[in-house]
C-alpha atoms as a PDB file:
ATOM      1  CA  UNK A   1    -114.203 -52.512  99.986  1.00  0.00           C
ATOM      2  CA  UNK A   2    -112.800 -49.180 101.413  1.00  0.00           C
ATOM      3  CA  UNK A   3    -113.959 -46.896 103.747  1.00  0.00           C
ATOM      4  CA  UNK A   4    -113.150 -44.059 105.790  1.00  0.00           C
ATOM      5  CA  UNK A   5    -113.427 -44.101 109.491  1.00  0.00           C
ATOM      6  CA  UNK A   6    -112.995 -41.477 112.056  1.00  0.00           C
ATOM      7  CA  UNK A   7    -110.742 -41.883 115.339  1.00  0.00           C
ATOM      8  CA  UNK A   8    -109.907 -39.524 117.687  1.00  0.00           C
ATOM      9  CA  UNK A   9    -106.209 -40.636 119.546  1.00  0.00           C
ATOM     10  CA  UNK A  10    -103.405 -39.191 121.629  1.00  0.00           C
ATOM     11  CA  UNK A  11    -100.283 -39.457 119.068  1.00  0.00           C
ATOM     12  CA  UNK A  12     -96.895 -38.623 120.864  1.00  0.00           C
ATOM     13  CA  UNK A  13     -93.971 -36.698 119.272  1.00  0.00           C
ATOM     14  CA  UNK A  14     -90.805 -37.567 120.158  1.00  0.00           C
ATOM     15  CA  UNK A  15     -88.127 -35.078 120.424  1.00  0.00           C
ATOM     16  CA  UNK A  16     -86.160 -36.115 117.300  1.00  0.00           C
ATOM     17  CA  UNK A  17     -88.941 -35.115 115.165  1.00  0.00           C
ATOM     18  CA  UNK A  18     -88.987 -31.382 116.111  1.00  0.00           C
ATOM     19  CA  UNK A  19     -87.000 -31.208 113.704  1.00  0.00           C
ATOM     20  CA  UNK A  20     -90.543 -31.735 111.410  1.00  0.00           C
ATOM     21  CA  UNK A  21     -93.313 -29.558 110.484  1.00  0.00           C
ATOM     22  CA  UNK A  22     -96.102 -30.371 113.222  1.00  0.00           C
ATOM     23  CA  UNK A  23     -98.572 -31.655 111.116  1.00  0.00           C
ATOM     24  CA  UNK A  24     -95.822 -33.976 109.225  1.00  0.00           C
ATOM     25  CA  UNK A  25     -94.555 -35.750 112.420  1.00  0.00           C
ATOM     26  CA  UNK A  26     -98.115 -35.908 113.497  1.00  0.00           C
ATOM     27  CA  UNK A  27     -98.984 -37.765 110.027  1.00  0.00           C
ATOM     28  CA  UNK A  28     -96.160 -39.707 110.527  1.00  0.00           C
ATOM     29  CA  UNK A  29     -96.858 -40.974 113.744  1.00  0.00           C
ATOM     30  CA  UNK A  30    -100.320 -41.805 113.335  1.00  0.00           C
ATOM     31  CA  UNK A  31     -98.983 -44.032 109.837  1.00  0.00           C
ATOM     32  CA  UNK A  32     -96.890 -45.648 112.409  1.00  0.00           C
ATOM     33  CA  UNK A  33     -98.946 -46.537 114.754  1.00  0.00           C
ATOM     34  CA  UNK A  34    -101.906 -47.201 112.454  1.00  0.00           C
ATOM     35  CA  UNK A  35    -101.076 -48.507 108.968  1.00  0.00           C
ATOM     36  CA  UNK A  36    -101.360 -52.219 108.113  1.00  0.00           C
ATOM     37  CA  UNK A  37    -103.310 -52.492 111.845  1.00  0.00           C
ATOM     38  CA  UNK A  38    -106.268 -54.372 111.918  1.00  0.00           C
ATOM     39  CA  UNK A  39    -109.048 -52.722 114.573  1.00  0.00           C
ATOM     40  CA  UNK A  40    -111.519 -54.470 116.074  1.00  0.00           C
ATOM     41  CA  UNK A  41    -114.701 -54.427 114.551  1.00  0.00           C
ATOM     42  CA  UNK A  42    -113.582 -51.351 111.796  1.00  0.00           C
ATOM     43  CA  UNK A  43    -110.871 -53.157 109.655  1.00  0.00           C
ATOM     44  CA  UNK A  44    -107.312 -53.596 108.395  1.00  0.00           C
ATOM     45  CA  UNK A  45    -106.365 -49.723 108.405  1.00  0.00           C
ATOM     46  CA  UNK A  46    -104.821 -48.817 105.242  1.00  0.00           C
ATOM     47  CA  UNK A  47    -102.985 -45.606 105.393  1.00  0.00           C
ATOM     48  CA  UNK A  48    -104.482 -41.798 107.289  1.00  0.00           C
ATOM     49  CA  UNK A  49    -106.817 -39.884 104.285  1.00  0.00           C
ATOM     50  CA  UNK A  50    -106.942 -36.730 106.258  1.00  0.00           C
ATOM     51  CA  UNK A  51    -106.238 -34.568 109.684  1.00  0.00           C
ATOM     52  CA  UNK A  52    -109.355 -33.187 111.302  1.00  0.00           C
ATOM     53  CA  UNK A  53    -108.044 -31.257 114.283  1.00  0.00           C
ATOM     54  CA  UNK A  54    -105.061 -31.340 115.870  1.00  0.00           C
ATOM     55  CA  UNK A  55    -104.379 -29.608 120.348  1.00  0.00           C
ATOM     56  CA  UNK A  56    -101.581 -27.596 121.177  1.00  0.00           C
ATOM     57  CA  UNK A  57     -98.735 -29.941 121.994  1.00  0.00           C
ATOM     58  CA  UNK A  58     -97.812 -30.423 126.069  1.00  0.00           C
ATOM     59  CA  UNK A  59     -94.681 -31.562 127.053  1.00  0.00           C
ATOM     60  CA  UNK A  60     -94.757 -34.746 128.700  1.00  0.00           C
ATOM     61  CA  UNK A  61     -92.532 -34.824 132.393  1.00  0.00           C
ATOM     62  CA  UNK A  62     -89.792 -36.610 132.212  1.00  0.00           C
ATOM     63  CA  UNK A  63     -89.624 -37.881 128.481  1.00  0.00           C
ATOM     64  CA  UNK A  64     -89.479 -34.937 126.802  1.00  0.00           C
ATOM     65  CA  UNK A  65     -92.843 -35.797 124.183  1.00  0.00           C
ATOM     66  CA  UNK A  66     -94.815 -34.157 122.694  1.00  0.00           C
ATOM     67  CA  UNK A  67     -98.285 -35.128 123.737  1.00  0.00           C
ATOM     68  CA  UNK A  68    -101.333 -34.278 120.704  1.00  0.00           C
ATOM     69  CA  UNK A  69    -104.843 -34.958 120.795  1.00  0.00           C
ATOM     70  CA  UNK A  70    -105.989 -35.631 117.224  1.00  0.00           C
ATOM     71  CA  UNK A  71    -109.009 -36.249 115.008  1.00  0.00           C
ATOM     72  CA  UNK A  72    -108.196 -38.072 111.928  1.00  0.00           C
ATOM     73  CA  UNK A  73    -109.701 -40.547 109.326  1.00  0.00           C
ATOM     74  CA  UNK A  74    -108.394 -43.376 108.320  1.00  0.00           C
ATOM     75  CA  UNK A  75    -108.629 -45.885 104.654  1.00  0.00           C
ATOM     76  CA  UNK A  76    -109.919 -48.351 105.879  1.00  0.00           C
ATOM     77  CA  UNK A  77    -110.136 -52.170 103.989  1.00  0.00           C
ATOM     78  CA  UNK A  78    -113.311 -53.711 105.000  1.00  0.00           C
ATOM     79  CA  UNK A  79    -115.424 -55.116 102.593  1.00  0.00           C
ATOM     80  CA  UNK A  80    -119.576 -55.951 102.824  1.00  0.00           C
ATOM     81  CA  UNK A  81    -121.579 -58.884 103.020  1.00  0.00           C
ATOM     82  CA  UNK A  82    -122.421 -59.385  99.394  1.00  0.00           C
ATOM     83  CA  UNK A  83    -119.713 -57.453  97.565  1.00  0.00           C
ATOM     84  CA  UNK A  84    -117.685 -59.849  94.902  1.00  0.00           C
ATOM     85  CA  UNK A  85    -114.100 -59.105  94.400  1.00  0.00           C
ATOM     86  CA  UNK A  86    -110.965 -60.624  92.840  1.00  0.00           C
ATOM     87  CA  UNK A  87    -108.210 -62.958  94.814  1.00  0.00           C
ATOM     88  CA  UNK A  88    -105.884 -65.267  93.724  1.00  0.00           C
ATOM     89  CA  UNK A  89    -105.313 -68.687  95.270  1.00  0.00           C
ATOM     90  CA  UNK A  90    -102.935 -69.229  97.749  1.00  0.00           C
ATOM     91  CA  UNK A  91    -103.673 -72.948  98.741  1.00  0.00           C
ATOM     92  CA  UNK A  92    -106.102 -75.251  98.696  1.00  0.00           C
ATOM     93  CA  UNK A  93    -107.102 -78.316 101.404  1.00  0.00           C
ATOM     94  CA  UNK A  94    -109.998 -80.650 101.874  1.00  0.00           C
ATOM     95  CA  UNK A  95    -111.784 -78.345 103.975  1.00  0.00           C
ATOM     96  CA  UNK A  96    -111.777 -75.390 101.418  1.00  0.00           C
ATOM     97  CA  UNK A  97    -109.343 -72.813  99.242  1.00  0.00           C
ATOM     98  CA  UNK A  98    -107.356 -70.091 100.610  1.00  0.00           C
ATOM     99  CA  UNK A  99    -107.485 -66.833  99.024  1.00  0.00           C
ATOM    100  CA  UNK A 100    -105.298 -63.556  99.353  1.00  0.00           C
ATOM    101  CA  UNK A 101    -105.240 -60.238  97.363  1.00  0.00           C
ATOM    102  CA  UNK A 102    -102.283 -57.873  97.051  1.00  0.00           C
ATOM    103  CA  UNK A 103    -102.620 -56.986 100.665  1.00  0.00           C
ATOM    104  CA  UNK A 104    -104.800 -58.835 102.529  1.00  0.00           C
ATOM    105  CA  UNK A 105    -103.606 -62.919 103.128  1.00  0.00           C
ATOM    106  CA  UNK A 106    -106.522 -64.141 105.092  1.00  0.00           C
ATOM    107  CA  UNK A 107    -109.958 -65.327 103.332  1.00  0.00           C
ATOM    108  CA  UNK A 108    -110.596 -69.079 103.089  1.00  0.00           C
ATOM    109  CA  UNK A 109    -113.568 -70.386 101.116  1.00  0.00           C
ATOM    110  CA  UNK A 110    -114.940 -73.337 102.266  1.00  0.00           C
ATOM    111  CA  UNK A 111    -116.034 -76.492 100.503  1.00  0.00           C
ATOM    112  CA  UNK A 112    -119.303 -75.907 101.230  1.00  0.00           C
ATOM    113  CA  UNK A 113    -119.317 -72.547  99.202  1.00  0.00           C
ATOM    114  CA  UNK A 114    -117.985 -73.921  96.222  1.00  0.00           C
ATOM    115  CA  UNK A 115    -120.106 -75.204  93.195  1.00  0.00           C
ATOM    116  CA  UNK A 116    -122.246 -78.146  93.348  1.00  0.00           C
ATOM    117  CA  UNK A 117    -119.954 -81.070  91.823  1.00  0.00           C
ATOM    118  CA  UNK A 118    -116.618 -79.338  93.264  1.00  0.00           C
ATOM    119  CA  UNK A 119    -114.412 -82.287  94.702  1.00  0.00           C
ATOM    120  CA  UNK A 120    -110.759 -82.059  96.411  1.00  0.00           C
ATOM    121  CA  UNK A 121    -107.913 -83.864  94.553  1.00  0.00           C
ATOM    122  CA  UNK A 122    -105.782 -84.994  96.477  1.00  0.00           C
ATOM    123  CA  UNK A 123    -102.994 -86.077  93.807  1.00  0.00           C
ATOM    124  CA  UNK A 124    -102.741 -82.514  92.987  1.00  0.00           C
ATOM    125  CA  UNK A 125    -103.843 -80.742  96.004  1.00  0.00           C
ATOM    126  CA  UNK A 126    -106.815 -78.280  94.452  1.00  0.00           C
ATOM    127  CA  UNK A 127    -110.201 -78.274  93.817  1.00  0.00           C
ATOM    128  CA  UNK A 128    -112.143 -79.881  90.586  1.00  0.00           C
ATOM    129  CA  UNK A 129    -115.223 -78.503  89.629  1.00  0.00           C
ATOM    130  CA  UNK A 130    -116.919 -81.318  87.682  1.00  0.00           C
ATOM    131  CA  UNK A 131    -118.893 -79.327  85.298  1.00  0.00           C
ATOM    132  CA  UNK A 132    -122.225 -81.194  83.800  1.00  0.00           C
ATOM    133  CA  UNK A 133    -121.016 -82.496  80.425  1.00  0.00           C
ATOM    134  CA  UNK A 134    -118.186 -84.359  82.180  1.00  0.00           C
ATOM    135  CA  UNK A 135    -115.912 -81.210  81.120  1.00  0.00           C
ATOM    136  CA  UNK A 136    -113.496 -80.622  84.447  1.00  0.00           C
ATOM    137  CA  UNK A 137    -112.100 -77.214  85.262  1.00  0.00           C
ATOM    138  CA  UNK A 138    -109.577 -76.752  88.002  1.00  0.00           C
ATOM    139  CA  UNK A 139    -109.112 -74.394  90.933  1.00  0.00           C
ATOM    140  CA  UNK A 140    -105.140 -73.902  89.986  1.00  0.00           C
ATOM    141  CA  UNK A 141    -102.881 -72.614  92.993  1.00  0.00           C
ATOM    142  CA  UNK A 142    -102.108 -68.789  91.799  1.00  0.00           C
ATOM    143  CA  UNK A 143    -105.028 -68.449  89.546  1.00  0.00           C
ATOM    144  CA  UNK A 144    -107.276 -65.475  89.728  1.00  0.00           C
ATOM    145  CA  UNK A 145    -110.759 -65.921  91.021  1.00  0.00           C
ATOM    146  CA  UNK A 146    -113.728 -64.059  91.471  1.00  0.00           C
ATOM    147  CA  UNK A 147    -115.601 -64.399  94.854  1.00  0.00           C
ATOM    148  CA  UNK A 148    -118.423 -63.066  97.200  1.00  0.00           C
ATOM    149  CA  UNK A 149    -117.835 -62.241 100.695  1.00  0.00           C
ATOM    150  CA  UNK A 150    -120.016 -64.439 103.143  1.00  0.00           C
ATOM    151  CA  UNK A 151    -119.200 -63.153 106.589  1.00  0.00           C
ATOM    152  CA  UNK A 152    -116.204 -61.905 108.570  1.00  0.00           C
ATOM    153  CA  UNK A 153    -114.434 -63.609 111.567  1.00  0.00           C
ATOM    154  CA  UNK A 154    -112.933 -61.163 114.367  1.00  0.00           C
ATOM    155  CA  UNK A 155    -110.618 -63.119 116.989  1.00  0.00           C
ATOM    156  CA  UNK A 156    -109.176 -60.870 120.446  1.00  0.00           C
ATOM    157  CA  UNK A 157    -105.542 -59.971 119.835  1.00  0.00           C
ATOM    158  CA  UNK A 158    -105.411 -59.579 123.805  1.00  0.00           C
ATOM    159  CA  UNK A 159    -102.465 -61.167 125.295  1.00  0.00           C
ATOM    160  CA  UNK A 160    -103.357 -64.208 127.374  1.00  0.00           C
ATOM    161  CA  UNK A 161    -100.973 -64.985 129.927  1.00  0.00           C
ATOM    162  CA  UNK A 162     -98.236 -67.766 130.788  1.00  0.00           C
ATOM    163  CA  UNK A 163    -100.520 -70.927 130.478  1.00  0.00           C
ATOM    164  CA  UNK A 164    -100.271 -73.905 132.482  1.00  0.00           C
ATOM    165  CA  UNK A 165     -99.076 -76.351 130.533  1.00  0.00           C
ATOM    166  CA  UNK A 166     -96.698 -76.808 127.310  1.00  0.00           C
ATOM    167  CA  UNK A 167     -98.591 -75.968 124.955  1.00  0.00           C
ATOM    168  CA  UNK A 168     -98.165 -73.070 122.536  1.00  0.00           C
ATOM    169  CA  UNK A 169    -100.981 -71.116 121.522  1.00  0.00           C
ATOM    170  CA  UNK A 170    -101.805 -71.113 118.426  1.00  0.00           C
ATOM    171  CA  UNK A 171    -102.062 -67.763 116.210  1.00  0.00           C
ATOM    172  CA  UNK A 172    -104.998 -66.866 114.384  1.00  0.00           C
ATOM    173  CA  UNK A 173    -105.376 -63.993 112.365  1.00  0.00           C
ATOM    174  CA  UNK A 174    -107.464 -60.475 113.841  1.00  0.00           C
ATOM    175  CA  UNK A 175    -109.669 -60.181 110.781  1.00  0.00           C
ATOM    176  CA  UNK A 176    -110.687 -63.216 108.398  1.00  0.00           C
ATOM    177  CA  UNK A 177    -112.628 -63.126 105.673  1.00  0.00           C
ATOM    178  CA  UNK A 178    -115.263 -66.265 104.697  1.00  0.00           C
ATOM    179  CA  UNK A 179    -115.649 -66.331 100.764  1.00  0.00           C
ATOM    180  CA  UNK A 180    -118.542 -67.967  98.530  1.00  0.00           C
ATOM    181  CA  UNK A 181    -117.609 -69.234  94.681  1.00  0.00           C
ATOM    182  CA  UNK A 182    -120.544 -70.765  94.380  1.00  0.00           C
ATOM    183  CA  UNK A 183    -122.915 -68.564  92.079  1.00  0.00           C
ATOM    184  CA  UNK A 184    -122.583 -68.641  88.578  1.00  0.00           C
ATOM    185  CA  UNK A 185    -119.874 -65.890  87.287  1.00  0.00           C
ATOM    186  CA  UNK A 186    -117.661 -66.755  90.346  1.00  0.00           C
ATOM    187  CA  UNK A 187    -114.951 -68.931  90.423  1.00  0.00           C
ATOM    188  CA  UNK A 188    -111.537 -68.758  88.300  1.00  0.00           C
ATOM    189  CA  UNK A 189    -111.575 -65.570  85.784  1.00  0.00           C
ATOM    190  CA  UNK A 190    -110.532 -67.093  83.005  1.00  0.00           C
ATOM    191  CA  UNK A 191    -113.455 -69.932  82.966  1.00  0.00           C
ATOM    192  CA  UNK A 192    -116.087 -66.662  82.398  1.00  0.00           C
ATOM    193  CA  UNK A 193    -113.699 -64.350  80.392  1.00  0.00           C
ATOM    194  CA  UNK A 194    -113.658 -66.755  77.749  1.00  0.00           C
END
């Protein structure tokens, strides 16, 4: 679910933070610029784990920074194919559930990944697995589930220009996770704890 990954950046110290030891502004800058970031094809970047190497500092002309080549790794939240975790529901549609954990908002499961006999309500707006001795359980908004991670969805965060018409763009996320509940064991906690 966690990893470490290795980047090597410029980080830029402004003058009010002379006032700093080195390697605390430097920390602090690269938390700045870093934490709760998503990177393309590494993850949502947690928080920096350690300082590798660190240049001498050169003045920048005119602005009066600090200029620092580092090394660092970073946490890193980017789990496998395969690996089951816990989430709680956020919502639920006719296409599938949405999922978040205490940090981390976008997973979706879709309606084909839930059990065979899982049906939308749409009185109550969740899902209702229909279990074989006519016994229903229900995917409750704010329940905790268990869940396996499918696949991954990156999207560009690259800034697209005025467009032509009146439309607005619409956001998606940088980092998306697709969930399974399907297997036996996944699916609300409380349905297998008991």
């Amino acid at each position: 679910m966690f990893i470490l990954t290795k980047i090597a950046d410029l980080v830029q110290i402004a003058p009010s933070d002379f006032s700093k030891h080195s390697i605390g502004a430097i920390e602090h800058n690269i938390n700045a610029k870093y934490a709760n970031r998503v990177i393309q094809k590494i993850g949502l970047c947690i928080c920096l784990y350690d300082l590798l190497w660190a240049s001498e500092g050169l003045i920048g002309h005119g602005d009066g920074f600090v200029n620092v080549n580092v090394e660092f790794r970073m946490v890193v939240f980017r789990p496998f194919k395969g690996e089951v975790m816990l989430g709680r529901i956020r919502s639920a549609t006719p296409e599938g559930i949405n999922l978040r954990t205490e940090f981390f908002d976008d997973i979706f499961v879709p309606f084909e990944e839930l059990p065979q006999g899982a049906e939308f309500s749409h009185s109550e707006q969740l899902w209702v697995w229909n279990f074989d001795d006519g016994e229903r359980l229900f995917y409750d908004t704010h329940e905790i589930v268990r869940f396996q991670v499918i696949d991954e969805e990156w999207h560009d965060q690259t800034p697209a220009g005025p467009s032509q018409n009146d439309e607005e763009p619409q956001a998606t996320a940088p980092y998306k996770i697709r969930g399974s509940m399907a297997r036996e064991g996944l699916g609300v906690c409380l349905w297998w704890d008991t």
